[in-house]
PDB file of N, CA and C in Angstrom:
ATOM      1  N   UNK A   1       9.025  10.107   6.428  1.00  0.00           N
ATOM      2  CA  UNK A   1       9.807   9.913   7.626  1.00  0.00           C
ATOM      3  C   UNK A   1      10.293  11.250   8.184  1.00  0.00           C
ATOM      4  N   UNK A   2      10.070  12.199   7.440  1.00  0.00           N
ATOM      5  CA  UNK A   2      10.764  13.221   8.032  1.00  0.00           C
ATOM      6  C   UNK A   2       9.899  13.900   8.754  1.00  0.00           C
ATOM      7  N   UNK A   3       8.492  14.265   8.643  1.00  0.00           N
ATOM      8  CA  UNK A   3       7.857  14.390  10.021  1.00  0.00           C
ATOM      9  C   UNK A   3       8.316  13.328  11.270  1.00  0.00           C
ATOM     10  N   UNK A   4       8.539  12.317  11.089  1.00  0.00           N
ATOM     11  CA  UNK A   4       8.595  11.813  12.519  1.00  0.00           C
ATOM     12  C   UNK A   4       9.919  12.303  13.524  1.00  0.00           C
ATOM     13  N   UNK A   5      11.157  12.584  12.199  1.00  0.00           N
ATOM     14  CA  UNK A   5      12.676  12.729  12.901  1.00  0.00           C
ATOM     15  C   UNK A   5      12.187  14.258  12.883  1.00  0.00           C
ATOM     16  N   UNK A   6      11.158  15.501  12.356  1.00  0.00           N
ATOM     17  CA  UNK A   6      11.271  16.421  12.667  1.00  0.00           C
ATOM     18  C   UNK A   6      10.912  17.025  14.064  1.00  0.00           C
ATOM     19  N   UNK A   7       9.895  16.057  14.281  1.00  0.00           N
ATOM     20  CA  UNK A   7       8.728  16.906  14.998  1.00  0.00           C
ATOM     21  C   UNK A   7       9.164  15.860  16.462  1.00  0.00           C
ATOM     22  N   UNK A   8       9.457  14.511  15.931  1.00  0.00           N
ATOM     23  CA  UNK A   8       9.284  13.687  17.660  1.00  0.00           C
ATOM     24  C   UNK A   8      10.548  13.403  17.791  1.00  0.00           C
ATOM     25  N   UNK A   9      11.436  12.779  16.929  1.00  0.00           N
ATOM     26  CA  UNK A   9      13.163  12.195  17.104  1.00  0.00           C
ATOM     27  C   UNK A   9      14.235  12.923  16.664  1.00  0.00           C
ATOM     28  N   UNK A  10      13.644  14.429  17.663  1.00  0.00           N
ATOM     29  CA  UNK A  10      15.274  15.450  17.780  1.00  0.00           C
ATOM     30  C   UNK A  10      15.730  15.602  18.769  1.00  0.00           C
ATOM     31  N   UNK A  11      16.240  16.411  18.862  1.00  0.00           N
ATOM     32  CA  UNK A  11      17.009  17.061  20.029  1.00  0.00           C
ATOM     33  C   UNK A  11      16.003  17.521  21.335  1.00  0.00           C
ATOM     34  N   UNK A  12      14.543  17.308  21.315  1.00  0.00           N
ATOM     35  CA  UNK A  12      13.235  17.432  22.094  1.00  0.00           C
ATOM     36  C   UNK A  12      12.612  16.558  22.125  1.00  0.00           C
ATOM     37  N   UNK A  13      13.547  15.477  21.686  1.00  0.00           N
ATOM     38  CA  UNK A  13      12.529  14.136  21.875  1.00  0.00           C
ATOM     39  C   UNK A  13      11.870  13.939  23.050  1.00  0.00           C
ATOM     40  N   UNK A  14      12.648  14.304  24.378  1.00  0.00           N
ATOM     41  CA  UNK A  14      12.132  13.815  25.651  1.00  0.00           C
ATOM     42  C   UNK A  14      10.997  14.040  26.078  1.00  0.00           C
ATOM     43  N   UNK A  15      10.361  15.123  25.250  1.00  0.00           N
ATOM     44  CA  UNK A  15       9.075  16.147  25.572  1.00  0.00           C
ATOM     45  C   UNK A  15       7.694  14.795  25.082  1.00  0.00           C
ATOM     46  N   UNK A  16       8.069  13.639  24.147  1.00  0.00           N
ATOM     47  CA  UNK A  16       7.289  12.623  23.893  1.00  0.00           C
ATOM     48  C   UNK A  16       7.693  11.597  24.760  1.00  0.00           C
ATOM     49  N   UNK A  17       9.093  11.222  25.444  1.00  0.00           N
ATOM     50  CA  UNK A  17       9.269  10.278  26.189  1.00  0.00           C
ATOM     51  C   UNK A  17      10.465   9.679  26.201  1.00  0.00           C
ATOM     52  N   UNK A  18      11.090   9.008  26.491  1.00  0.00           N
ATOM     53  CA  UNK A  18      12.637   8.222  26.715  1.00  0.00           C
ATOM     54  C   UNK A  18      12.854   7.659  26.049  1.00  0.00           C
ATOM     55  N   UNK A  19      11.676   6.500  25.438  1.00  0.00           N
ATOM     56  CA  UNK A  19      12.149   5.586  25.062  1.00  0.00           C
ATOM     57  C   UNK A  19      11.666   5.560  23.553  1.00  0.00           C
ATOM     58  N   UNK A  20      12.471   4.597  22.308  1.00  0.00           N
ATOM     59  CA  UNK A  20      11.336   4.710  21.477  1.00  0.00           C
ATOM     60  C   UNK A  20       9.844   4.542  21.275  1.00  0.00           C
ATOM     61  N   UNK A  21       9.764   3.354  21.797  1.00  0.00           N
ATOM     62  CA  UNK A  21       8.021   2.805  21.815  1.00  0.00           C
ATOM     63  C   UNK A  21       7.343   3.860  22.435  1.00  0.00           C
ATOM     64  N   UNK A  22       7.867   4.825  23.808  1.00  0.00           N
ATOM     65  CA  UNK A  22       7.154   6.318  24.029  1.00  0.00           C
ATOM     66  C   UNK A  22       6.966   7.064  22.847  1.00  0.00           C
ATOM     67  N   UNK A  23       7.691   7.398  22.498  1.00  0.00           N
ATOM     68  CA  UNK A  23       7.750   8.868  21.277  1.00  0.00           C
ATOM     69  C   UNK A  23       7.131   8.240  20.281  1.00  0.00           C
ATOM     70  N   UNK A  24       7.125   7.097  19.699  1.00  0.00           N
ATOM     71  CA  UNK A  24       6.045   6.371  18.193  1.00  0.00           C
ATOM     72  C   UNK A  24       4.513   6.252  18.944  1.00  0.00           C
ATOM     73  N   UNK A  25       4.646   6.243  20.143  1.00  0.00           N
ATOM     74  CA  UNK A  25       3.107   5.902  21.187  1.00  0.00           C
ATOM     75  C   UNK A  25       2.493   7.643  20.335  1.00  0.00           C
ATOM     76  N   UNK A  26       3.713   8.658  20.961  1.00  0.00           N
ATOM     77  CA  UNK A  26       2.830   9.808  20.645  1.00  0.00           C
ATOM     78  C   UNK A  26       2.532  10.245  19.238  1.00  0.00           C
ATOM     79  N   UNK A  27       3.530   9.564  18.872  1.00  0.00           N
ATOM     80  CA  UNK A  27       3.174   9.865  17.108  1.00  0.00           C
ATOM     81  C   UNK A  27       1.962   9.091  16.371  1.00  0.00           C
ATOM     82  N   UNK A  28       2.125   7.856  17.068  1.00  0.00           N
ATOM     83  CA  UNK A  28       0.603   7.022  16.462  1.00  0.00           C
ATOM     84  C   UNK A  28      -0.661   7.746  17.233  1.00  0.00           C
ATOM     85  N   UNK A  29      -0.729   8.378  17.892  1.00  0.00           N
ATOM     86  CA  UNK A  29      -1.846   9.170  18.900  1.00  0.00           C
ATOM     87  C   UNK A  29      -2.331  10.307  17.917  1.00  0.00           C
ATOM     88  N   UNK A  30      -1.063  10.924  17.238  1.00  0.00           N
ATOM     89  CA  UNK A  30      -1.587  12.215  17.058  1.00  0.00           C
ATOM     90  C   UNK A  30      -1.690  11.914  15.086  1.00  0.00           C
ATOM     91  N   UNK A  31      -1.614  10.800  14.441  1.00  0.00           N
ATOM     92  CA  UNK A  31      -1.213  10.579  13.078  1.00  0.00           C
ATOM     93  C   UNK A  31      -2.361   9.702  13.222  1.00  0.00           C
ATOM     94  N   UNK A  32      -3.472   9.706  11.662  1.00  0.00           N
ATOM     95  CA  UNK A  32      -4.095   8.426  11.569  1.00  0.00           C
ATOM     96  C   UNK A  32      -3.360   7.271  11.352  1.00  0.00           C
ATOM     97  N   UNK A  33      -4.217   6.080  11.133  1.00  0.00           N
ATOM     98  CA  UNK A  33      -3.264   5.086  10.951  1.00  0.00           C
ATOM     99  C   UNK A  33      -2.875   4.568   9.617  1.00  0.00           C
ATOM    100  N   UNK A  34      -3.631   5.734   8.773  1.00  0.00           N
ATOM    101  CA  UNK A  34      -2.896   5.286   6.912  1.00  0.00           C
ATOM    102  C   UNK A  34      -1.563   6.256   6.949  1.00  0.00           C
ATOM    103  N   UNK A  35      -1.254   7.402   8.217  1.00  0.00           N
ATOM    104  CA  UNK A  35       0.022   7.464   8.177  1.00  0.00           C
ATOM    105  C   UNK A  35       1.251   6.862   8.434  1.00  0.00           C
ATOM    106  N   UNK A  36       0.793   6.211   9.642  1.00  0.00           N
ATOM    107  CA  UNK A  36       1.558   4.845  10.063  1.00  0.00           C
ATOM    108  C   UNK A  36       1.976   3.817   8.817  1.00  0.00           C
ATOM    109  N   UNK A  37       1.108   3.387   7.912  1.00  0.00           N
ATOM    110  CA  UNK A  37       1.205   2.493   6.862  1.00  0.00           C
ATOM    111  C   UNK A  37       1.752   2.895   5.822  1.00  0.00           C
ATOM    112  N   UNK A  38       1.784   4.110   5.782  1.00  0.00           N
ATOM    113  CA  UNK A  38       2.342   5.064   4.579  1.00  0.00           C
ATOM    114  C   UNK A  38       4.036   4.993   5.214  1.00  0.00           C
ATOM    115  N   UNK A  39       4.321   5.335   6.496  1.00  0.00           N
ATOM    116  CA  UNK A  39       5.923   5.442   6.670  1.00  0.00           C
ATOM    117  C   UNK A  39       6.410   3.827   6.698  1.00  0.00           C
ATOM    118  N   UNK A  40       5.527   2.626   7.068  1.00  0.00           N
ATOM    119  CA  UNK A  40       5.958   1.706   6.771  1.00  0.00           C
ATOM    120  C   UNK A  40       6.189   1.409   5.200  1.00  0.00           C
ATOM    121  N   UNK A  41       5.527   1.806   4.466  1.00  0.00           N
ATOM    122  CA  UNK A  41       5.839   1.418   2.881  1.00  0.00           C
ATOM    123  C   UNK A  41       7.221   2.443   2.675  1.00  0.00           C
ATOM    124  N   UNK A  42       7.061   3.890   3.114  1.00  0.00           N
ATOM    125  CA  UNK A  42       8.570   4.824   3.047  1.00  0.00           C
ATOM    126  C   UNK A  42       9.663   4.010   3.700  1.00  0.00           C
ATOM    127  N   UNK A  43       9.800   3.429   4.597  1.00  0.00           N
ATOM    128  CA  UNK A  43      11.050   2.569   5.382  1.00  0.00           C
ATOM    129  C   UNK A  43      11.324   1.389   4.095  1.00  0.00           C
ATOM    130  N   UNK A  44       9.998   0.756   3.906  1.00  0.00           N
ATOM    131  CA  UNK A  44      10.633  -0.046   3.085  1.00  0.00           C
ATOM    132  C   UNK A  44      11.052  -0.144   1.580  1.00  0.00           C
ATOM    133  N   UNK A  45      10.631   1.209   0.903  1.00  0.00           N
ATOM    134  CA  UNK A  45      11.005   1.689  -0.456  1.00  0.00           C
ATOM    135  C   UNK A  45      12.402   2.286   0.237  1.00  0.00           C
ATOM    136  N   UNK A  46      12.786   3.075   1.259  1.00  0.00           N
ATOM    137  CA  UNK A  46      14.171   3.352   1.276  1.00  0.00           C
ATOM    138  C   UNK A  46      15.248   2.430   1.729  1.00  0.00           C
ATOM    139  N   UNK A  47      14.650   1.067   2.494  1.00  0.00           N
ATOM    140  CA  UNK A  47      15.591  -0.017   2.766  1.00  0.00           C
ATOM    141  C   UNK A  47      16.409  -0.738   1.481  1.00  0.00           C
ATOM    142  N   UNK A  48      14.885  -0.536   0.328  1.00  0.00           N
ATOM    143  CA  UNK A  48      15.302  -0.959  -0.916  1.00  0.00           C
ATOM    144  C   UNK A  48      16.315  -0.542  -1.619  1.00  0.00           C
ATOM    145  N   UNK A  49      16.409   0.973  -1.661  1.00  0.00           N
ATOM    146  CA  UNK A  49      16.644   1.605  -2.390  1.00  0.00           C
ATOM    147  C   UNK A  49      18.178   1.689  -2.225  1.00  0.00           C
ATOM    148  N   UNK A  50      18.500   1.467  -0.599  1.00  0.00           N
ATOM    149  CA  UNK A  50      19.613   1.729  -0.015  1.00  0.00           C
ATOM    150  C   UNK A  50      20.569   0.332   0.110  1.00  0.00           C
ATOM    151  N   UNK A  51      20.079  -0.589  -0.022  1.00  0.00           N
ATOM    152  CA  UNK A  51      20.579  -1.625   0.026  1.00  0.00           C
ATOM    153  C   UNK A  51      22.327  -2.005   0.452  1.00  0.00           C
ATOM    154  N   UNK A  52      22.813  -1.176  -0.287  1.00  0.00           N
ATOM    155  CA  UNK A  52      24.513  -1.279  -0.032  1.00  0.00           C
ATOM    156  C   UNK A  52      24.865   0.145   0.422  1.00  0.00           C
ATOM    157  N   UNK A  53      23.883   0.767   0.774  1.00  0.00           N
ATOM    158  CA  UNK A  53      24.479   2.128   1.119  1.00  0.00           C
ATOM    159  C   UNK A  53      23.956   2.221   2.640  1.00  0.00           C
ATOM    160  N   UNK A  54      23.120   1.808   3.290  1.00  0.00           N
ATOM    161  CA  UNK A  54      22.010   2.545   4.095  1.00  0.00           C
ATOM    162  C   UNK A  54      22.589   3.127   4.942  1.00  0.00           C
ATOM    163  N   UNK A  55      23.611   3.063   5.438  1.00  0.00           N
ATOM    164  CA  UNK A  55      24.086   3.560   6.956  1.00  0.00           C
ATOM    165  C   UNK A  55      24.605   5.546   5.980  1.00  0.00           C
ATOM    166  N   UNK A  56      25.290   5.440   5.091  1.00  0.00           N
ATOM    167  CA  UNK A  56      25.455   6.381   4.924  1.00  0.00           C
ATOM    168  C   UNK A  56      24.390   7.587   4.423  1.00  0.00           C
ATOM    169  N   UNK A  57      23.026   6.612   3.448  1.00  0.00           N
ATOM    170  CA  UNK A  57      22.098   7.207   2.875  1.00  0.00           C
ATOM    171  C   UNK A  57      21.326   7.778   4.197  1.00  0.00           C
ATOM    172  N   UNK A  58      20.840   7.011   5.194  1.00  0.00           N
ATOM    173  CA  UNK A  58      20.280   7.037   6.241  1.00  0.00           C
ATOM    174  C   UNK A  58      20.776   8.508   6.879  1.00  0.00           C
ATOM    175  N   UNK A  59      22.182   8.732   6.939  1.00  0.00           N
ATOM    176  CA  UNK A  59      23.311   9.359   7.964  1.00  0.00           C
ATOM    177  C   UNK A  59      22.682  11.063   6.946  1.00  0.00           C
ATOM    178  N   UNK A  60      22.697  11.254   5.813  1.00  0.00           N
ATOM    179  CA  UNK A  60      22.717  12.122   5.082  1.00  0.00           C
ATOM    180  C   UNK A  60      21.033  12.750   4.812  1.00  0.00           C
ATOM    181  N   UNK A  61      20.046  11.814   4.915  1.00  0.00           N
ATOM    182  CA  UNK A  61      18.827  12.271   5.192  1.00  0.00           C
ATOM    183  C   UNK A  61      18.494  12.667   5.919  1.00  0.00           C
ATOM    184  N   UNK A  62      19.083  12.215   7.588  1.00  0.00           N
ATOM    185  CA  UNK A  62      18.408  11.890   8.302  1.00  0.00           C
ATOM    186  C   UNK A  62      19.625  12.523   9.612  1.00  0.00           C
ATOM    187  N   UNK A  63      20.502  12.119   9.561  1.00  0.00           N
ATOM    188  CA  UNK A  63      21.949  12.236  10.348  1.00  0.00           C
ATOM    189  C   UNK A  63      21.742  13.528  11.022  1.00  0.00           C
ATOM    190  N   UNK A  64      21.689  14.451  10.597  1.00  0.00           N
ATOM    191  CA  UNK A  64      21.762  15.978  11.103  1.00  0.00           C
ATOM    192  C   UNK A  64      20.576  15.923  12.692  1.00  0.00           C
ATOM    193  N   UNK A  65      19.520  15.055  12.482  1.00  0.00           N
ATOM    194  CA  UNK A  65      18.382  15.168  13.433  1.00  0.00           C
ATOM    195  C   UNK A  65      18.336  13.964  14.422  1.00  0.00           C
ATOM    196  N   UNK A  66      19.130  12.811  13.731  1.00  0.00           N
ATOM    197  CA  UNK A  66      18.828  11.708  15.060  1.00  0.00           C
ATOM    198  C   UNK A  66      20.552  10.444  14.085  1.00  0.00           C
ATOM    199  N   UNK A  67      20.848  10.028  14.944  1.00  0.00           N
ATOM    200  CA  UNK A  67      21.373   8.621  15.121  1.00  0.00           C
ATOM    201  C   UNK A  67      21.216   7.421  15.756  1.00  0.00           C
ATOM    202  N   UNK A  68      20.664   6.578  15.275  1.00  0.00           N
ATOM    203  CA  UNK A  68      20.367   5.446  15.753  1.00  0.00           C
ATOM    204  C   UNK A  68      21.465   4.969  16.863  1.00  0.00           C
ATOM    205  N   UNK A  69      22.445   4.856  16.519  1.00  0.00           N
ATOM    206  CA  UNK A  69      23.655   4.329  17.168  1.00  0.00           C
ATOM    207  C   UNK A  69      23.448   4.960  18.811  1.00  0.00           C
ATOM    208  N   UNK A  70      23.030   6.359  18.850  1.00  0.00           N
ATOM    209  CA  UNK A  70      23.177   6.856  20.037  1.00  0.00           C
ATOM    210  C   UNK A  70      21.501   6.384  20.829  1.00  0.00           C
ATOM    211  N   UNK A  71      20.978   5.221  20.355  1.00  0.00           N
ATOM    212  CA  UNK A  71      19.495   4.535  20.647  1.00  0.00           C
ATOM    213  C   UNK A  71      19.775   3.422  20.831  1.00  0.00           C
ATOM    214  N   UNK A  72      21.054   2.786  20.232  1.00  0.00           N
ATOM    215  CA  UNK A  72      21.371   1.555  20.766  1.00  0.00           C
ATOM    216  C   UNK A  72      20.922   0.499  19.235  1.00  0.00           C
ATOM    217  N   UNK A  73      20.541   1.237  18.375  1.00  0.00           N
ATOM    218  CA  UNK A  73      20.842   0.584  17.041  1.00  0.00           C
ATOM    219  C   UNK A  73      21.588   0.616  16.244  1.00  0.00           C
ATOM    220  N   UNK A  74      21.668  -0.370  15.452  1.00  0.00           N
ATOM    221  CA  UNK A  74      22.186   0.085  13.716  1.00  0.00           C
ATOM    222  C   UNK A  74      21.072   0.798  13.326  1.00  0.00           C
ATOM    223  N   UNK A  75      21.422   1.123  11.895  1.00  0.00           N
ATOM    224  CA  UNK A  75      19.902   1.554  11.171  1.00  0.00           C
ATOM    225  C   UNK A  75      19.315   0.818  10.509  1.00  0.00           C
ATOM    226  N   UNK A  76      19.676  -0.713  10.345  1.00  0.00           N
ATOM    227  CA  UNK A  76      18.775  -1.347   9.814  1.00  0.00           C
ATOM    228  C   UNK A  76      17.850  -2.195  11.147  1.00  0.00           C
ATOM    229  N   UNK A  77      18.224  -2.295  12.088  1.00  0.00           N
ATOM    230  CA  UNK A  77      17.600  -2.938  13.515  1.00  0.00           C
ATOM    231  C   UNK A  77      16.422  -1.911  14.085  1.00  0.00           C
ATOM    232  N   UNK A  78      17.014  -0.364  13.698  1.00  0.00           N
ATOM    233  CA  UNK A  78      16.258   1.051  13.936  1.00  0.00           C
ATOM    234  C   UNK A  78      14.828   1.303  13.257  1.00  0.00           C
ATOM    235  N   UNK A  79      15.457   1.122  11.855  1.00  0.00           N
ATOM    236  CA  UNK A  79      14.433   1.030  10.714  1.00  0.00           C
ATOM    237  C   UNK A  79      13.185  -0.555  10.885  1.00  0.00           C
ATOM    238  N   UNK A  80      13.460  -1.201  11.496  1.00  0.00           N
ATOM    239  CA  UNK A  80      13.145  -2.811  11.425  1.00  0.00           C
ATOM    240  C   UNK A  80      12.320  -1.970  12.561  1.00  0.00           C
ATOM    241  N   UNK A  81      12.392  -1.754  13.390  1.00  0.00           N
ATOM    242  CA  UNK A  81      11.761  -1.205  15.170  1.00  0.00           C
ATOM    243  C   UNK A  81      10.586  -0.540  14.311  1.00  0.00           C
ATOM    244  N   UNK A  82      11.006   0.669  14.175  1.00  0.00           N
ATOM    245  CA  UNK A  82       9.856   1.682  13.520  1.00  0.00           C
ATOM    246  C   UNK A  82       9.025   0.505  12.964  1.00  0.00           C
ATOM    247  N   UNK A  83       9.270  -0.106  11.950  1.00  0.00           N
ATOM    248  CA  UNK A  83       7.927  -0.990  11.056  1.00  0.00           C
ATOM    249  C   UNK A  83       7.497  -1.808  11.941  1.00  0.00           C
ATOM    250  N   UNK A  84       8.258  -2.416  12.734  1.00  0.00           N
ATOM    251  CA  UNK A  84       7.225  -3.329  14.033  1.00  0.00           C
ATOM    252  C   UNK A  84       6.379  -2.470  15.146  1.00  0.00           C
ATOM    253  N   UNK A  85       6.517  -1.124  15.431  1.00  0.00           N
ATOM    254  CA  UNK A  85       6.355  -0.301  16.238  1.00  0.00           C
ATOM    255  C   UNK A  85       4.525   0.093  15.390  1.00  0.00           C
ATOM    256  N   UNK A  86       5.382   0.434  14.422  1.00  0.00           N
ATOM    257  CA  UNK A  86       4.222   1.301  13.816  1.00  0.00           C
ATOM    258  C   UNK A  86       3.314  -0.037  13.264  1.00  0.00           C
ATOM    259  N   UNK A  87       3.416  -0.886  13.305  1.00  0.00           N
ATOM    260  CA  UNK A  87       2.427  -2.103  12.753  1.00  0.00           C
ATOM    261  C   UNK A  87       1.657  -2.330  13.843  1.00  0.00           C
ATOM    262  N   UNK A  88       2.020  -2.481  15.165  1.00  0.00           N
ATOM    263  CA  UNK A  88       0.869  -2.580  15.972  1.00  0.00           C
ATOM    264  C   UNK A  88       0.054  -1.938  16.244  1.00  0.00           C
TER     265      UNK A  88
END
């Protein structure tokens, strides 16, 4: 996951597009699609993992480069997007 919050969901996101389904459009463009399947199995080994923690585990991996909240998610609705995003 951290190529995706490095390279497409920072502070330059706009340079892929506005919205999420833009910026995962450019990431599935430029990633085969066993990478796609690979961050879906990473979302869901860390949903696991995080279970009673996620908002903070999420905030501490990840926090410094993107917040969901400021996208109009939680991070489990965020995290849920990405795996439906990246499944099609």
């Amino acid at each position: 996951m951290f190529q995706l919050f490095c390279c497409y969901l920072n502070e330059d996101s706009n340079i892929w597009g506005n919205t999420l389904p833009e910026i995962l459009s450019c990431y599935k463009r430029d990633c085969p699609r066993e990478s796609h399947l690979e961050m879906i199995r990473e979302i869901n080994l860390f949903i696991n993992e995080h279970l009673d923690d996620l908002d903070s585990a999420f905030e501490t991996d990840y926090g410094r480069n993107f917040s969901p909240e400021l996208w109009g998610y939680t991070t489990l609705s965020f995290l849920e997007e990405l795996k439906r995003i990246l499944s099609e």
